[in-house]
C-alpha atoms as a PDB file:
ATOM      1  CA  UNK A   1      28.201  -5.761  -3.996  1.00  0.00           C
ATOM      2  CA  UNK A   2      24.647  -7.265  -5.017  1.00  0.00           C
ATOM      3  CA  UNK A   3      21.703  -7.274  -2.821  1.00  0.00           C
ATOM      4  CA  UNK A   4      18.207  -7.597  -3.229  1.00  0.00           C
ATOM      5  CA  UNK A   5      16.991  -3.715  -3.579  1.00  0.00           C
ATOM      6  CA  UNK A   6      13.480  -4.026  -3.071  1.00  0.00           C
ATOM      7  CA  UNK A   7      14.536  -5.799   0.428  1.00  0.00           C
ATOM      8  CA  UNK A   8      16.288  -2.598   1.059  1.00  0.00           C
ATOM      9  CA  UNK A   9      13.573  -0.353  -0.246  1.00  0.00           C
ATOM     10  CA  UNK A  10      11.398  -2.350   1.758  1.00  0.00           C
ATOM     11  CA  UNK A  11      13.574  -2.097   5.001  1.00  0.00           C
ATOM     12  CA  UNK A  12      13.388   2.074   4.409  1.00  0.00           C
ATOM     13  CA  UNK A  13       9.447   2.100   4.073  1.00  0.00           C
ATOM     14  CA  UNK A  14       8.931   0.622   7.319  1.00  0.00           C
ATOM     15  CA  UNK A  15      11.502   2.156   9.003  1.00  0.00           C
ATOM     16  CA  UNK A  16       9.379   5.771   7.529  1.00  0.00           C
ATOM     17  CA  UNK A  17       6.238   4.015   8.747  1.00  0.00           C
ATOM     18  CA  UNK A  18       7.194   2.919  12.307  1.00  0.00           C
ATOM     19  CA  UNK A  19       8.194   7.304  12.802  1.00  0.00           C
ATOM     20  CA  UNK A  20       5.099   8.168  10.450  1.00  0.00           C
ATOM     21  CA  UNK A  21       2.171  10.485  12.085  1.00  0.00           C
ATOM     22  CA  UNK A  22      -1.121  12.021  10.665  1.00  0.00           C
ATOM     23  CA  UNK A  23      -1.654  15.423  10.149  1.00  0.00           C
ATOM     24  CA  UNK A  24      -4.638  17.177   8.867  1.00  0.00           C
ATOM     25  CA  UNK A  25      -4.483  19.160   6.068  1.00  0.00           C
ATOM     26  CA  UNK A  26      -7.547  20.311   5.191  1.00  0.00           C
ATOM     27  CA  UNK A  27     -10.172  17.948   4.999  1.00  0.00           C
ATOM     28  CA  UNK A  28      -7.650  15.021   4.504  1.00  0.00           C
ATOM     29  CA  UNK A  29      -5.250  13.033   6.971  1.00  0.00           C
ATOM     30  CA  UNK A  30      -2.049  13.049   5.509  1.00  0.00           C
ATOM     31  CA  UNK A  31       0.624  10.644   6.860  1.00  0.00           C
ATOM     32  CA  UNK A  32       4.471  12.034   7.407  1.00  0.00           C
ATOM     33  CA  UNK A  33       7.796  10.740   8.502  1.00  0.00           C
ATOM     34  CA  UNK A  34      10.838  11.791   9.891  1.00  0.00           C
ATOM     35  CA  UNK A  35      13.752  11.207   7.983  1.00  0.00           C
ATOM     36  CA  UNK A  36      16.107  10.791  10.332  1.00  0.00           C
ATOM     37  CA  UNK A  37      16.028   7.467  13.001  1.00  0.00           C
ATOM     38  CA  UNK A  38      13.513   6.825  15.745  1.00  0.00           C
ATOM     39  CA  UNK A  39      15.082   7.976  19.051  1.00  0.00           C
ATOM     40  CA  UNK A  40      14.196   5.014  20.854  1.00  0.00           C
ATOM     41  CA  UNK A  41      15.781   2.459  18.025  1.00  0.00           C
ATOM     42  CA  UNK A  42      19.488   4.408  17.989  1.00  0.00           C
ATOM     43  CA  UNK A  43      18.895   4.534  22.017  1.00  0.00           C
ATOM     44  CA  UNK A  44      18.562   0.970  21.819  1.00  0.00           C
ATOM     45  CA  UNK A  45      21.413   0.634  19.726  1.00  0.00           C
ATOM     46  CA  UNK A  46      23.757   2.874  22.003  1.00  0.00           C
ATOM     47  CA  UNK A  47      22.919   1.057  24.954  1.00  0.00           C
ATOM     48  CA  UNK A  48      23.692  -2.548  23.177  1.00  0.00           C
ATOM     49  CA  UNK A  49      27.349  -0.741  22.217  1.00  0.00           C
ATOM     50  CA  UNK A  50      27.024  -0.427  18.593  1.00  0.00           C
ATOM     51  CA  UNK A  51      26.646   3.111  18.094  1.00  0.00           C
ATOM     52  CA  UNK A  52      28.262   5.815  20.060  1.00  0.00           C
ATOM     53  CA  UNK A  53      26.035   8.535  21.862  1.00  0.00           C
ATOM     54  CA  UNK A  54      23.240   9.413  19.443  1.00  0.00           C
ATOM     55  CA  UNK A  55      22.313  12.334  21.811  1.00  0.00           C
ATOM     56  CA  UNK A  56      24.740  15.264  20.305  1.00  0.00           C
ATOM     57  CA  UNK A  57      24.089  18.127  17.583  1.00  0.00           C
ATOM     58  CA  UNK A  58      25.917  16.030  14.825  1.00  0.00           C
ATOM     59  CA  UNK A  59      23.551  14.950  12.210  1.00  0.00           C
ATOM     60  CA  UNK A  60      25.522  11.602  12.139  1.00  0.00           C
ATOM     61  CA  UNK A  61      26.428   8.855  14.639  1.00  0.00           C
ATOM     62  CA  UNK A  62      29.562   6.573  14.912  1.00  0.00           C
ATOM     63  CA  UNK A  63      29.609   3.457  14.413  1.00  0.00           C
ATOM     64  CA  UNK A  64      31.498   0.830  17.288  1.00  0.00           C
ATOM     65  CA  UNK A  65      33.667  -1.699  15.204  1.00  0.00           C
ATOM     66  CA  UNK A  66      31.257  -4.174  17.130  1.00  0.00           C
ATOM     67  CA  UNK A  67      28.417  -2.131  15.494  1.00  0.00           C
ATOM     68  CA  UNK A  68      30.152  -1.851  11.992  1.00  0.00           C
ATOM     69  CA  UNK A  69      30.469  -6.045  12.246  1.00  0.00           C
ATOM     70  CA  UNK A  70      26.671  -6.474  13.083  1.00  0.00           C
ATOM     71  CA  UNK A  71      25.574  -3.881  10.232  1.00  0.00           C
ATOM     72  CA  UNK A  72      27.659  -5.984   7.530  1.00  0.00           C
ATOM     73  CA  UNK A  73      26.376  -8.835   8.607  1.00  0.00           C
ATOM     74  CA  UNK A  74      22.659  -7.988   9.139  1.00  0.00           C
ATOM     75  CA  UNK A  75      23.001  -6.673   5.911  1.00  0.00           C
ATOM     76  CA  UNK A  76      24.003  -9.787   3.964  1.00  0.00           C
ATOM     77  CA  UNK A  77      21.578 -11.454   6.381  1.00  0.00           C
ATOM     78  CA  UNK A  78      18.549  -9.640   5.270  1.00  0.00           C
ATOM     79  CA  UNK A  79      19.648  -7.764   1.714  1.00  0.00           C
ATOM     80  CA  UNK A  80      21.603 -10.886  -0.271  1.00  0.00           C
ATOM     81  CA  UNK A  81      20.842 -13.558  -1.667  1.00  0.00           C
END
């Protein structure tokens, strides 16, 4: 499948940036990210039905087949041209 990567590199630097914090480390602020998914953004996406419960130990969530349908098509949406 072709996409547009930089779209998709984009779309993962400002999903690090919208969980990014500053920490000092020294004398400088240094800026770091979770890796995983904002809590309030797979929240949001539970309570609109697309993914199941994001609030378990598993490091993964499932997908809804409503959820799977709006992923494929945000996807070619945003990511192809």
């Amino acid at each position: 499948m072709d996409y547009d990567e930089e779209k998709m590199d984009d779309a993962v630097l400002v999903l690090l940036w919208r969980n990014a914090f500053g920490e000092a480390v020294g004398d400088m602020r240094v800026w770091r990210a979770w890796k995983g998914m904002p809590w309030e953004a797979t929240d949001c996406l539970y309570e609109k039905g697309l993914i199941a419960d994001p609030k378990s130990k598993a490091k993964s969530v499932a997908l809804t087949e409503e959820g799977l349908r709006a992923a494929e098509d945000a996807f070619r949406r945003l990511f192809q041209s």
